[in-house]
N, C-alpha and C. Protein backbone atom coordinates (compact mmCIF):
# COMPACT_ATOMS: atom_id res chain seq x y z
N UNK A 1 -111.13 160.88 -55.34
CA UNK A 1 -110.44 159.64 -55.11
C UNK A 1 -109.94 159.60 -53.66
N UNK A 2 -109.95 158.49 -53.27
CA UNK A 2 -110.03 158.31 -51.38
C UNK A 2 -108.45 157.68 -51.85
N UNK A 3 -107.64 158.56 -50.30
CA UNK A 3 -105.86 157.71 -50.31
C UNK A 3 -106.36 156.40 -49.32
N UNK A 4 -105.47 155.26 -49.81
CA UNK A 4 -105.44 154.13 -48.71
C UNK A 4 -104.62 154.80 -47.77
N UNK A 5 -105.05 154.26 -46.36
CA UNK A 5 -104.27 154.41 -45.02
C UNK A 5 -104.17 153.11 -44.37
N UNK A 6 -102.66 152.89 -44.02
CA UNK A 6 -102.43 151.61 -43.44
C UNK A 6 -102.78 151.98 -41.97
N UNK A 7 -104.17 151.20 -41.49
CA UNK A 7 -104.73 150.78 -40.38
C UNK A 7 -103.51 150.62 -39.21
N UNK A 8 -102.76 150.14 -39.86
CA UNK A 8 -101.81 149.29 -38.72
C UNK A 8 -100.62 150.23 -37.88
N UNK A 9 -100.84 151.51 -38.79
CA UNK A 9 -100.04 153.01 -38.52
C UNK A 9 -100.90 153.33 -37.26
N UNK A 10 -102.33 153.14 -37.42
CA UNK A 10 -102.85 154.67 -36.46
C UNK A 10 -103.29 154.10 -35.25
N UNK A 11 -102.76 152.65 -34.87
CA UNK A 11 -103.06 152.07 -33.70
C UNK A 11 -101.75 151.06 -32.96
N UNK A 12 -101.83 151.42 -31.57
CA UNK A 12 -100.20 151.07 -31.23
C UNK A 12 -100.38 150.56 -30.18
N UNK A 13 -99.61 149.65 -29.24
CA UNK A 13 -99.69 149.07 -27.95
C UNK A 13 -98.72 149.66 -27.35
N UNK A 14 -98.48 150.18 -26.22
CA UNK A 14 -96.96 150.52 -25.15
C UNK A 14 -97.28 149.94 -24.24
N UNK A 15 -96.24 149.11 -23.27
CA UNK A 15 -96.24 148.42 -22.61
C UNK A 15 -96.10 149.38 -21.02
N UNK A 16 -97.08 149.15 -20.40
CA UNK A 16 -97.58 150.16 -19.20
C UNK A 16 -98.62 151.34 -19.31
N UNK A 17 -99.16 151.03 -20.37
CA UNK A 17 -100.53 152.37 -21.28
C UNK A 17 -101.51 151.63 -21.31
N UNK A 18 -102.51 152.26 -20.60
CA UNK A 18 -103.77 151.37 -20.85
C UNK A 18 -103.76 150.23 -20.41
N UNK A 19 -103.08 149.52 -19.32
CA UNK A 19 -103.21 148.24 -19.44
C UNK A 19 -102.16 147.53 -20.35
N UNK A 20 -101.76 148.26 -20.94
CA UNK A 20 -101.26 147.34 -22.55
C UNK A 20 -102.28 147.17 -23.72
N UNK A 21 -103.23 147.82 -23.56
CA UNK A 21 -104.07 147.61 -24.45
C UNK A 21 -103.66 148.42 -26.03
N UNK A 22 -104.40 147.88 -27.17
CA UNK A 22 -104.10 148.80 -28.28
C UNK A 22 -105.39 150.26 -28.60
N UNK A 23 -104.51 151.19 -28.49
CA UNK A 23 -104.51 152.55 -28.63
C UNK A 23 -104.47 153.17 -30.09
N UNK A 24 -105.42 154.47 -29.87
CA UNK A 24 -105.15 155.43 -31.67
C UNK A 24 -103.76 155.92 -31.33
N UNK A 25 -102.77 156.19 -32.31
CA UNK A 25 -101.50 156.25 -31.78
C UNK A 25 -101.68 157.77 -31.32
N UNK A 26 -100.97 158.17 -30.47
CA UNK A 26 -100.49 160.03 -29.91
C UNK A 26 -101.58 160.03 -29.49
N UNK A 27 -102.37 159.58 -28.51
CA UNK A 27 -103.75 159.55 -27.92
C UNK A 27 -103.59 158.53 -26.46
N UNK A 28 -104.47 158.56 -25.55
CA UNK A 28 -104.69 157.84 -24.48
C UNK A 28 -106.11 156.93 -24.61
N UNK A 29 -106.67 156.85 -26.05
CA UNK A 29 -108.08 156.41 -26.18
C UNK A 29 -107.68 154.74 -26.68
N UNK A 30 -108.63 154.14 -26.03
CA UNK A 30 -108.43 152.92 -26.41
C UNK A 30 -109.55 152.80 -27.52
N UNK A 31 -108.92 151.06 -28.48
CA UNK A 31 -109.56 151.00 -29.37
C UNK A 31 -111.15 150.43 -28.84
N UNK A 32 -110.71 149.47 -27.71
CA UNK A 32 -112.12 149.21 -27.16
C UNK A 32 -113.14 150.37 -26.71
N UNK A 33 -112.50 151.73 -25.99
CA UNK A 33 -113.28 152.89 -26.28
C UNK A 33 -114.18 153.32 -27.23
N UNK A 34 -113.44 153.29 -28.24
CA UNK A 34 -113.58 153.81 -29.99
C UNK A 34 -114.97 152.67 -30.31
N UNK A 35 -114.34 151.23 -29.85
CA UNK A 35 -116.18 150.74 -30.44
C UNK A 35 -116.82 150.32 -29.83
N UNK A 36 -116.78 150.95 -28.24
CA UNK A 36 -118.05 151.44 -27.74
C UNK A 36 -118.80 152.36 -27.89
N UNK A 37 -117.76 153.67 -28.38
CA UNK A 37 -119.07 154.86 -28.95
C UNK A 37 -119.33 154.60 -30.06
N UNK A 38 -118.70 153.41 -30.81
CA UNK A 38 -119.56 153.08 -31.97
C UNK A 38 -120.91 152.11 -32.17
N UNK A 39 -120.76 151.58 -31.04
CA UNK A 39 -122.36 151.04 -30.51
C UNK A 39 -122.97 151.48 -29.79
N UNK A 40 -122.61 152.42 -29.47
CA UNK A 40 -123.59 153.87 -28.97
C UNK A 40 -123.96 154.10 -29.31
N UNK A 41 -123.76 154.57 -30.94
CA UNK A 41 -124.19 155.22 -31.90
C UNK A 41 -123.66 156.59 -32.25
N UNK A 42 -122.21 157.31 -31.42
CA UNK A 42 -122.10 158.32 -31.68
C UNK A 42 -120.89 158.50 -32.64
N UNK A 43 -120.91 159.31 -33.15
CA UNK A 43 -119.49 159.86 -34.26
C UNK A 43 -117.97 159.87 -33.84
C-alpha cells in the first residue's frame, strides 16, 4: 500500500532563491529543472 504525500509540502518559494522561483524544499533545484530532466528522459 503506497502513503499519500501532500505535493504542496515538498515544494517551496523563498523570496531571493532562484529568482523566486518554486523549489524541492531543503534543495537549490528548481522545479523547472526537475521537468527538464524529465524531458530528457532521465530519472
Amino acid at each position: 500500500m503506497q502513503a499519500v504525500t501532500d505535493i504542496g509540502t515538498l515544494i517551496t518559494r523563498r523570496d531571493g532563491v532562484l529568482d523566486d522561483r518554486p523549489a524541492i524544499t531543503g534543495t537549490r533545484v528548481s522545479v523547472q529543472r526537475v521537468a527538464a530532466w524529465y524531458k530528457m528522459g532521465l530519472n
